[in-house]
N, C-alpha and C. Protein backbone atom coordinates (compact mmCIF):
# COMPACT_ATOMS: atom_id res chain seq x y z
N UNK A 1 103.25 159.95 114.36
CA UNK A 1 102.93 158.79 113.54
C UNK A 1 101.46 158.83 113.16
N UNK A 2 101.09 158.41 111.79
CA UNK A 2 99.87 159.02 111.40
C UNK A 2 98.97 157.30 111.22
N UNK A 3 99.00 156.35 112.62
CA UNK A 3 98.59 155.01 112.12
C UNK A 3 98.13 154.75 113.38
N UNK A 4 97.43 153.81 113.84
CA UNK A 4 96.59 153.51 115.22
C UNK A 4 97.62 153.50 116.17
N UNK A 5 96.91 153.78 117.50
CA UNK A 5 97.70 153.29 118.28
C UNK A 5 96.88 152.85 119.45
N UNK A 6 97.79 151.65 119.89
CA UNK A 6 97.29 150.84 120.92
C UNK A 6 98.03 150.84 122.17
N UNK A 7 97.29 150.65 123.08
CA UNK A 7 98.08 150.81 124.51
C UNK A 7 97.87 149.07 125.23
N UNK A 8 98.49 148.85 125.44
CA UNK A 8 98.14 147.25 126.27
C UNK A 8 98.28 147.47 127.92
N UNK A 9 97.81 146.48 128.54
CA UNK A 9 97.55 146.71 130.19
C UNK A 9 98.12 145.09 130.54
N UNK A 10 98.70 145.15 131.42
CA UNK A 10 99.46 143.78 131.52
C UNK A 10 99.79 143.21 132.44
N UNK A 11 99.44 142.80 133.73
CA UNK A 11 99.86 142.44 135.15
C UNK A 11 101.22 142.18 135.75
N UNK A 12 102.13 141.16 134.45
CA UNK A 12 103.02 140.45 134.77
C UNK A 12 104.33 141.13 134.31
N UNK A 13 105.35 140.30 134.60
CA UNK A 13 106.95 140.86 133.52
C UNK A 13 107.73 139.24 133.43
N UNK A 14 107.14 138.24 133.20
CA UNK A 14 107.53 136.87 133.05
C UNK A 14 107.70 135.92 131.76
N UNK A 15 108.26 134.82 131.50
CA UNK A 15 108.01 134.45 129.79
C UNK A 15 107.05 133.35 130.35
N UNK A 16 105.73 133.75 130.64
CA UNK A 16 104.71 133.13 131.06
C UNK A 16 103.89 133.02 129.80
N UNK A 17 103.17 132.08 129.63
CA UNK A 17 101.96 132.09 128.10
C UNK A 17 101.47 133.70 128.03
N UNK A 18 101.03 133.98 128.79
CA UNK A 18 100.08 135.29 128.23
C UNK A 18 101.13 137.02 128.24
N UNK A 19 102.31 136.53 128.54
CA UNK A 19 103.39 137.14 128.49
C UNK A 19 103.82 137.05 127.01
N UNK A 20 104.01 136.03 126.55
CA UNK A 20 104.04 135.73 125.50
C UNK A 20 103.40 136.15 123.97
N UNK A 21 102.04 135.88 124.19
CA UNK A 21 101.28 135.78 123.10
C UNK A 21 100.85 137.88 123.38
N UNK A 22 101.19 138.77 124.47
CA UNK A 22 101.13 140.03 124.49
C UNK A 22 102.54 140.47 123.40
N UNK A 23 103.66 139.85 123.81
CA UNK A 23 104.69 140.10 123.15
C UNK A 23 104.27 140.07 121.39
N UNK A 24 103.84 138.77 121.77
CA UNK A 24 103.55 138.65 119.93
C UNK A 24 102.63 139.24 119.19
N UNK A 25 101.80 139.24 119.83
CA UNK A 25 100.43 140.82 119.77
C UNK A 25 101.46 142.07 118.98
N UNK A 26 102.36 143.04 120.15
CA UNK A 26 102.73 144.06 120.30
C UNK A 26 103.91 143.91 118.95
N UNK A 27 104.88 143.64 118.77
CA UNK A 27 105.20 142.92 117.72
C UNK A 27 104.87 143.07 116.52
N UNK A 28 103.41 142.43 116.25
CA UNK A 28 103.13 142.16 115.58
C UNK A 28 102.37 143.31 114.60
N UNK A 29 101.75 144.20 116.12
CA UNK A 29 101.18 145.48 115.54
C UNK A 29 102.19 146.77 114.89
N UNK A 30 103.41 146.51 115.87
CA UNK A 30 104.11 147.64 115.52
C UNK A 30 104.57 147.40 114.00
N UNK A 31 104.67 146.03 113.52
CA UNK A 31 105.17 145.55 112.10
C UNK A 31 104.17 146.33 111.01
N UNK A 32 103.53 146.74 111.76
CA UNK A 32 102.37 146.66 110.91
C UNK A 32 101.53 148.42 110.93
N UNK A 33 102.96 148.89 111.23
CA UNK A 33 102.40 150.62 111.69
C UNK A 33 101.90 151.34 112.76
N UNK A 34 101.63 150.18 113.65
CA UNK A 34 100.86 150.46 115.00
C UNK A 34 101.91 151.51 115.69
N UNK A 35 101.61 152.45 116.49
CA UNK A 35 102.24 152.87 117.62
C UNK A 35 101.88 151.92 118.92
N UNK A 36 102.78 151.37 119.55
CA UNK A 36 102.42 150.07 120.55
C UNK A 36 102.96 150.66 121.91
N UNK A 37 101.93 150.71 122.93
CA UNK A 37 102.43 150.97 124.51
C UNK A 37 102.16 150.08 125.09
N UNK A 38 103.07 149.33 125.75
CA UNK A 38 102.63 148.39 126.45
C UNK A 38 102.82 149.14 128.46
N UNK A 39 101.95 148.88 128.82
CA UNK A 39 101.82 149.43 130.67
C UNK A 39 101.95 147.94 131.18
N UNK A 40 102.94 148.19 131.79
CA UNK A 40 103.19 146.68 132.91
C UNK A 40 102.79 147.57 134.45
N UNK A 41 102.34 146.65 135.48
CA UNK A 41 102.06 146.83 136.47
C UNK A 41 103.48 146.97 137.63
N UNK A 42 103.33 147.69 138.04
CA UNK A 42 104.65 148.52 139.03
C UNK A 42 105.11 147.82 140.17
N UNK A 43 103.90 146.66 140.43
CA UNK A 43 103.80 146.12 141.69
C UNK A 43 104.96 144.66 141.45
N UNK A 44 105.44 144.77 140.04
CA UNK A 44 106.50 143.19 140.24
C UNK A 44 107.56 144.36 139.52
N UNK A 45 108.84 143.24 139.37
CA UNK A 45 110.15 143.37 139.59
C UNK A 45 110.00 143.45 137.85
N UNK A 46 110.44 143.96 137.40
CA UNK A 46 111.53 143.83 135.97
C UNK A 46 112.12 143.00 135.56
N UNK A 47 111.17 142.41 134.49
CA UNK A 47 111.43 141.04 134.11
C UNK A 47 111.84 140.67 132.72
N UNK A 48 111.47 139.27 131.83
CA UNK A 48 111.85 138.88 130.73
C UNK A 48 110.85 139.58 129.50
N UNK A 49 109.55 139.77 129.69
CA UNK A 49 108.29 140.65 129.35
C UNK A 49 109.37 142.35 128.65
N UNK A 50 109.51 143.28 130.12
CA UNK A 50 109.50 144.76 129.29
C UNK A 50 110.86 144.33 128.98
N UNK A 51 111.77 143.32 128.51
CA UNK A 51 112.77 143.80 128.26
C UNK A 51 113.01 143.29 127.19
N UNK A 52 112.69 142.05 126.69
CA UNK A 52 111.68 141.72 124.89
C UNK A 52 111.06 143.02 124.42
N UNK A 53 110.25 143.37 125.06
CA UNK A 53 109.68 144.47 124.44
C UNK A 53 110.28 145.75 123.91
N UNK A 54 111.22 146.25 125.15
CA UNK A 54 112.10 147.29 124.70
C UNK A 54 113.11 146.72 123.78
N UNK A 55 113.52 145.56 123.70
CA UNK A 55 114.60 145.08 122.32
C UNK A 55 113.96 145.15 121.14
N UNK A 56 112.65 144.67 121.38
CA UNK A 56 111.91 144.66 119.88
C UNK A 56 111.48 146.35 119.75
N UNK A 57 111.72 147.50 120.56
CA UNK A 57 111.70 148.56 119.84
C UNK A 57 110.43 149.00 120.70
N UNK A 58 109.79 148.43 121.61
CA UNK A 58 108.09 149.11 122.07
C UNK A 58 108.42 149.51 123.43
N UNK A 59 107.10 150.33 123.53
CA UNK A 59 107.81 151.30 124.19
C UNK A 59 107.18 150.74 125.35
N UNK A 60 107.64 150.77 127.09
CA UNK A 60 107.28 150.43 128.00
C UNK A 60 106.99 150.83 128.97
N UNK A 61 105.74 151.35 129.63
CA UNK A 61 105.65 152.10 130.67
C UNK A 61 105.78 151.04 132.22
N UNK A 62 106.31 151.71 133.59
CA UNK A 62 105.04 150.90 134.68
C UNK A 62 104.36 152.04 135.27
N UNK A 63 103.57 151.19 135.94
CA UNK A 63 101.87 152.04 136.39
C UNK A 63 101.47 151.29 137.04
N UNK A 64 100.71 151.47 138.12
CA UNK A 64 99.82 151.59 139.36
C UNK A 64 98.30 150.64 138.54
N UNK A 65 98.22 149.76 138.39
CA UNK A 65 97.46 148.73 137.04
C UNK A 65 96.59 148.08 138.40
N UNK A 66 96.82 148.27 139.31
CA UNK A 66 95.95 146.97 140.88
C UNK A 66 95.38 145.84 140.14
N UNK A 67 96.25 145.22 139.65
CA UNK A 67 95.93 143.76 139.37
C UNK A 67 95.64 142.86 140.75
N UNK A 68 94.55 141.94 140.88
CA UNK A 68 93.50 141.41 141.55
C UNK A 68 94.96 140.34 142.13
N UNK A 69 95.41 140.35 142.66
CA UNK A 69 96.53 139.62 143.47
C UNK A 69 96.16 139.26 144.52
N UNK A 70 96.19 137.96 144.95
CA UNK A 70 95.96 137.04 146.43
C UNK A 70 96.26 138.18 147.63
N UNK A 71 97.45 138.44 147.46
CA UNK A 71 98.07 139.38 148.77
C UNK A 71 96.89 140.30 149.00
N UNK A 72 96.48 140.90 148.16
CA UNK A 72 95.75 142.39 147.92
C UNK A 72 94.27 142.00 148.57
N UNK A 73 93.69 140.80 147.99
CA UNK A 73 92.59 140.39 148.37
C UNK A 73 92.10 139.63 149.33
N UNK A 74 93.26 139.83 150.50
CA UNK A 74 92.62 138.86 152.07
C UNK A 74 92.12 139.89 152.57
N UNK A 75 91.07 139.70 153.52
CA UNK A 75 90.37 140.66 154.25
C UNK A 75 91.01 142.06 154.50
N UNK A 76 92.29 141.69 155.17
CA UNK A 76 92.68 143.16 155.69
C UNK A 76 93.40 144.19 154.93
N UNK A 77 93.45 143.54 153.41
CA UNK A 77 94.19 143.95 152.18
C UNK A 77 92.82 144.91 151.37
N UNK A 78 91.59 144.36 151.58
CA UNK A 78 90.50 144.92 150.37
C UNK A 78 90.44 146.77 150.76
N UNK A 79 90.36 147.25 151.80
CA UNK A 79 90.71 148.82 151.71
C UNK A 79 91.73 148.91 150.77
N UNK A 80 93.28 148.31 151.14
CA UNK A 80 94.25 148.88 150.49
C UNK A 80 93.99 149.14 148.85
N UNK A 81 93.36 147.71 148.56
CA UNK A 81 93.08 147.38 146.94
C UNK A 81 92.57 147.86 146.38
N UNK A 82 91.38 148.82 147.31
CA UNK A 82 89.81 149.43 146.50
C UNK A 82 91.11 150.95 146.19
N UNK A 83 91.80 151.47 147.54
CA UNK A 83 92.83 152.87 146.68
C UNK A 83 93.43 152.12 146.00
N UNK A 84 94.11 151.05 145.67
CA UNK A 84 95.15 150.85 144.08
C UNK A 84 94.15 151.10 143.14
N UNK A 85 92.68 150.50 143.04
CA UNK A 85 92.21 150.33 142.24
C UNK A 85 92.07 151.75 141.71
N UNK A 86 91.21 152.51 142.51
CA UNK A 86 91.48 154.13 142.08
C UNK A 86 92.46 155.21 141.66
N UNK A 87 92.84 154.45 141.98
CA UNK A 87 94.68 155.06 141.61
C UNK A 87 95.14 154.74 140.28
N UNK A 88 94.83 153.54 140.28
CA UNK A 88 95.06 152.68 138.78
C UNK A 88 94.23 153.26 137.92
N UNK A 89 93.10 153.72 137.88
CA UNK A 89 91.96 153.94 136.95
C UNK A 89 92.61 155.66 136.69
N UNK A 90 92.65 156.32 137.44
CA UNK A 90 93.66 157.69 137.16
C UNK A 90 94.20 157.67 136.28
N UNK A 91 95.28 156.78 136.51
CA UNK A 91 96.82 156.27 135.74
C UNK A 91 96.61 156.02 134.31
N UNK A 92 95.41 154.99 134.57
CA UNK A 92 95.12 154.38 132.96
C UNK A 92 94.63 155.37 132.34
N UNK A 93 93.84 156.15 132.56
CA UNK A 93 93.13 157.57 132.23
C UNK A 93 94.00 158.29 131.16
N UNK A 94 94.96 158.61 132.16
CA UNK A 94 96.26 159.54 131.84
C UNK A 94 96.92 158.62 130.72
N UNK A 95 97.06 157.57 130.64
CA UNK A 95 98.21 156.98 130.06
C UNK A 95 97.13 156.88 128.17
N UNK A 96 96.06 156.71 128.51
CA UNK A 96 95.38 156.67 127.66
C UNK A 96 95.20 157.87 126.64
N UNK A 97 95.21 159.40 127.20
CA UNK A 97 95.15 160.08 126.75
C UNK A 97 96.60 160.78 125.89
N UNK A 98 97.72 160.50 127.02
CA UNK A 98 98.76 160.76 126.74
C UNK A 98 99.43 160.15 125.07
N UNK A 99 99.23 158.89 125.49
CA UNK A 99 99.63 157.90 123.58
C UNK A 99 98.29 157.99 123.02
N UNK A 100 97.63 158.70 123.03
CA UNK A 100 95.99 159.14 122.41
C UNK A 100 95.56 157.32 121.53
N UNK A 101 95.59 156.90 122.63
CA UNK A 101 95.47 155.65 122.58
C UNK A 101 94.09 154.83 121.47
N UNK A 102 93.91 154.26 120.21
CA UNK A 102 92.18 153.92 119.81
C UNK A 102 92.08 152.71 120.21
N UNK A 103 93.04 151.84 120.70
CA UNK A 103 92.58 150.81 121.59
C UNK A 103 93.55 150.93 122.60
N UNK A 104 92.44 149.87 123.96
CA UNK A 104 92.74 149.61 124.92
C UNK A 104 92.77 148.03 125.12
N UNK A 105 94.05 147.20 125.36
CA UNK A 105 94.05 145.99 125.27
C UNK A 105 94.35 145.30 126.84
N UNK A 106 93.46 144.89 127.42
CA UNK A 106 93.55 144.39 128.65
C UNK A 106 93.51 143.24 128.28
N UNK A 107 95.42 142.85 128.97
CA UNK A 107 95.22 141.65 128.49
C UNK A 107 95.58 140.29 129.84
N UNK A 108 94.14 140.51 130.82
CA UNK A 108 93.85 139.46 131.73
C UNK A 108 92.65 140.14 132.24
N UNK A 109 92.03 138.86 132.59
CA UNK A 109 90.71 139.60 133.46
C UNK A 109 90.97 140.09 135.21
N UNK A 110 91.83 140.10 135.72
CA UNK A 110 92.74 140.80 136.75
C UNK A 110 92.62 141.88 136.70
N UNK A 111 92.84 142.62 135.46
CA UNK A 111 93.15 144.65 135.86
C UNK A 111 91.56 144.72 135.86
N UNK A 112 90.52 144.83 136.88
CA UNK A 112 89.37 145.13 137.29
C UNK A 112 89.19 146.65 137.18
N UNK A 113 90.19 147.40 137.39
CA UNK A 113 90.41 148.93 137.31
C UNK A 113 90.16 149.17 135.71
N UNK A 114 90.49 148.37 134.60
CA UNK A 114 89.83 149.13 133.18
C UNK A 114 89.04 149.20 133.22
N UNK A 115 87.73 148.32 133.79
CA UNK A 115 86.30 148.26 133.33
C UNK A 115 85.75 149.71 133.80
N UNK A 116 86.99 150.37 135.09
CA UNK A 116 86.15 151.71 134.89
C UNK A 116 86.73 152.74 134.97
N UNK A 117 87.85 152.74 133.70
CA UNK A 117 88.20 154.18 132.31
C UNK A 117 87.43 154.83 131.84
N UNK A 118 86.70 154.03 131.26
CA UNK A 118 85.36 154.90 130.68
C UNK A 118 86.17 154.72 129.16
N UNK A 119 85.89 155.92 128.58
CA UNK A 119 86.53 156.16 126.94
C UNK A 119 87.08 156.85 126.47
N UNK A 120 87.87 157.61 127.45
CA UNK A 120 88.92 158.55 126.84
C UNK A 120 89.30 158.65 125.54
N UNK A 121 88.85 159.87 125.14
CA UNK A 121 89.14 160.11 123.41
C UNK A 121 88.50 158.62 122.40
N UNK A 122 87.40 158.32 123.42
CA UNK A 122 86.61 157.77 122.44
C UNK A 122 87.31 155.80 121.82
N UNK A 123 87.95 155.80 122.77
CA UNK A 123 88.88 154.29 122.30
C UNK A 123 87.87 153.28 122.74
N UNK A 124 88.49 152.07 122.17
CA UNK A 124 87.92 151.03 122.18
C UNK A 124 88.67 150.03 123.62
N UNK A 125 87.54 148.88 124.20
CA UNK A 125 88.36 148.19 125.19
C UNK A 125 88.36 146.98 124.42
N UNK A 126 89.45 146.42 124.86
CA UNK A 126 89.50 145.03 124.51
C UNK A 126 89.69 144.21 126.15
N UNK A 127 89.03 143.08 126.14
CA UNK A 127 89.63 142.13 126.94
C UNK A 127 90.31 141.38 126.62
N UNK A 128 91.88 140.62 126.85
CA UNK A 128 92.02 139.20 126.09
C UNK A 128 92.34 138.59 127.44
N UNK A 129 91.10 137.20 127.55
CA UNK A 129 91.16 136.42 128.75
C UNK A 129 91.75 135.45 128.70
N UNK A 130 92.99 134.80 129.38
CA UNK A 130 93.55 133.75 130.06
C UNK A 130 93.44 132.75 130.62
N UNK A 131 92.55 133.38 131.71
CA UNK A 131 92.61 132.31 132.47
C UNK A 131 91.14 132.55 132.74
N UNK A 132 90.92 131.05 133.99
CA UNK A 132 89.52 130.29 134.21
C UNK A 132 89.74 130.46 135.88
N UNK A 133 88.99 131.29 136.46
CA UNK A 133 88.87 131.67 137.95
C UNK A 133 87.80 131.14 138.64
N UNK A 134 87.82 129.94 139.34
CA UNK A 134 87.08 129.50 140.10
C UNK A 134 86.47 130.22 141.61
N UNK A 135 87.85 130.26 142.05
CA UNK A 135 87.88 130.87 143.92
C UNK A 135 88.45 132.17 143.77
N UNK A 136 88.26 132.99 144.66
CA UNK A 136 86.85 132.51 145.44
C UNK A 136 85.67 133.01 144.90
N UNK A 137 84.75 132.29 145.24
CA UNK A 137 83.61 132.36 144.09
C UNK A 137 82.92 134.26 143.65
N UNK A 138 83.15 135.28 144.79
CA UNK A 138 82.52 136.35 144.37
C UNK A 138 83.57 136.57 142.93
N UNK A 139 85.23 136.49 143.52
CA UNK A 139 85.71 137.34 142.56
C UNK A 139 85.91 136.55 141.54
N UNK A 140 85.92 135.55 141.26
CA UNK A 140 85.60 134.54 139.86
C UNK A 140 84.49 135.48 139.65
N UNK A 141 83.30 135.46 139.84
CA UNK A 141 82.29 136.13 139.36
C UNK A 141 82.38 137.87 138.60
N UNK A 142 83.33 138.55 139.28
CA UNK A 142 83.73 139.37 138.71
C UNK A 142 84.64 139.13 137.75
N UNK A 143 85.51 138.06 137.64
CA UNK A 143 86.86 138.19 136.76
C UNK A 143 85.99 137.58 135.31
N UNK A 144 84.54 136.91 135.78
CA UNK A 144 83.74 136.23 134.92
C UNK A 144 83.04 137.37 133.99
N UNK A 145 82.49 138.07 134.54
CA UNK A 145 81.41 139.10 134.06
C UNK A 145 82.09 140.57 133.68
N UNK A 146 83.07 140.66 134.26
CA UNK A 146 83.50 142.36 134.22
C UNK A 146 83.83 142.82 132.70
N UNK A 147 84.87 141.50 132.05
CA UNK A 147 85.30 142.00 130.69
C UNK A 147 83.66 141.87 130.06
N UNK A 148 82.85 140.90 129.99
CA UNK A 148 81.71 140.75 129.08
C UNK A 148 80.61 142.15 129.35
N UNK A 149 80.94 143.27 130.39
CA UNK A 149 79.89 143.97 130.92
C UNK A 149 80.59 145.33 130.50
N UNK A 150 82.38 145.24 130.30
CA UNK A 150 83.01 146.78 129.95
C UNK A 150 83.48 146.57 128.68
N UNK A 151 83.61 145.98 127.90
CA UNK A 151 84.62 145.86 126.63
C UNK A 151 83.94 146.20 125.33
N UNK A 152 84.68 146.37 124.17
CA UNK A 152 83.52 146.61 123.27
C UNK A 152 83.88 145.10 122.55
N UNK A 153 85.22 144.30 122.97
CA UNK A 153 85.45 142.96 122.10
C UNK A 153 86.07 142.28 123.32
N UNK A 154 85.69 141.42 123.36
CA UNK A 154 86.56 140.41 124.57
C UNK A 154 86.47 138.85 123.53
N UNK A 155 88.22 138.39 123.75
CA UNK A 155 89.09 137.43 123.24
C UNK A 155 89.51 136.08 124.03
N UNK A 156 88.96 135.46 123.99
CA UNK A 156 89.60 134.14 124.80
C UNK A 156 90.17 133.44 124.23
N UNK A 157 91.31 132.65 124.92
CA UNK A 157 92.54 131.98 124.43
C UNK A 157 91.90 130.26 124.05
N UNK A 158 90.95 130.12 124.61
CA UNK A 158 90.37 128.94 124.19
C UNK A 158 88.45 128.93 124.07
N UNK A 159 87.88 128.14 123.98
CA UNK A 159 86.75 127.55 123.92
C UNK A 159 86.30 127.39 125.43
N UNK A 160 87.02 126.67 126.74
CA UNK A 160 86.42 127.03 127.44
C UNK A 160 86.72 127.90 128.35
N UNK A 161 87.57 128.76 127.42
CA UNK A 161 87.81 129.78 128.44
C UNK A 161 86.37 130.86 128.24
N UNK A 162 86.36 130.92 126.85
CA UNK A 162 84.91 131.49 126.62
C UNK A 162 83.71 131.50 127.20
N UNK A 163 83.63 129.38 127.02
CA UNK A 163 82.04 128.96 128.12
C UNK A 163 82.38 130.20 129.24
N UNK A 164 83.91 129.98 130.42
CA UNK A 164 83.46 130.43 131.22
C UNK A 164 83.33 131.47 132.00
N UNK A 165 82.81 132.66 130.75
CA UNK A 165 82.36 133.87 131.28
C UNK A 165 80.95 134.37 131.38
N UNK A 166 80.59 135.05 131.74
CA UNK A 166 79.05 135.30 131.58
C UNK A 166 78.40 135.62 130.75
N UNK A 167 77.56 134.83 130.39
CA UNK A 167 77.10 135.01 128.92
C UNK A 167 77.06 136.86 128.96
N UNK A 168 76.94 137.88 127.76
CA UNK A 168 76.43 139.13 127.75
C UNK A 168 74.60 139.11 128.07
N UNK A 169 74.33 138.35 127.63
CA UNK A 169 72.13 138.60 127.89
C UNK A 169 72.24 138.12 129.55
N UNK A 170 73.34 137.39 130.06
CA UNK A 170 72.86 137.01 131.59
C UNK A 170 73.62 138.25 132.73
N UNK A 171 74.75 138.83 132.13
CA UNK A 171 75.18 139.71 132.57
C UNK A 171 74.70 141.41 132.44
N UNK A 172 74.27 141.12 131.71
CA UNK A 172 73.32 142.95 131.38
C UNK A 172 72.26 143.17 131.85
């Protein structure tokens, strides 16, 4: 196919809002010539998400994504998380190169593992942020700063979802 192609990164498999508006994203691009990959994370069950997706025709990987999950992040979980995370960043690597991907659409501030892909074949990151992470306060701080410090465009679903990331001049 001789037209962009985009890869998306995705935590969930639910008809949750940001489940949603990925669907309509992916959709929307393929209407439109895109080659569309969407990567769901391996760690949930098979849900309402890849299976919209595969009806509407896109194509669906799972992958090793270490989305920032409660379980993962109690004390005796953060070893396990720091190998998903490395593992995940592999994966995305590979998956990136493989659909020779020109964007990268992370779409939650959770997959902490894109911010360090780097740029395989030169693509672009996107963040599109969701949600507003208070607790606990370090990793709010990361889920705050990470897309504004790796992305070349980061997207928020509202106004204050925007306020509440780190500004780029306070984060650099």
């Amino acid at each position: 196919m001789s037209g962009r192609r985009v890869l998306f990164l995705h935590p969930s498999d639910e008809p949750y809002g940001a489940d949603k508006i990925l669907m309509t994203m992916a959709a929307g691009l393929k209407s439109r010539g895109w080659a569309v990959c969407v990567a769901i994370a391996d760690d949930v069950p098979e849900g309402w998400t890849s299976g919209q997706l595969r009806l509407a025709g896109i194509e669906v990987v799972r992958a090793p994504l270490a989305p920032a999950r409660r379980r993962y992040l109690r004390l005796v979980g953060i070893p396990g998380y720091v190998i998903r995370v490395i593992r995940a960043r592999r994966r995305i690597r590979s998956l990136i190169r493989e659909v020779r991907a020109d964007v990268v659409h992370v779409n939650t501030s959770t997959l902490l593992a894109a911010a360090l892909v780097g740029r395989p074949g030169r693509c672009h990151l996107v963040w599109h942020i969701h949600e507003i992470a208070t607790r606990p306060r370090i990793l709010s701080l990361l889920f705050r700063a990470v897309p504004v410090l790796s992305a070349d465009r980061v997207i928020a679903v509202s106004d204050a979802t925007a306020r509440n990331l780190v500004p780029a001049s306070i984060a650099r």
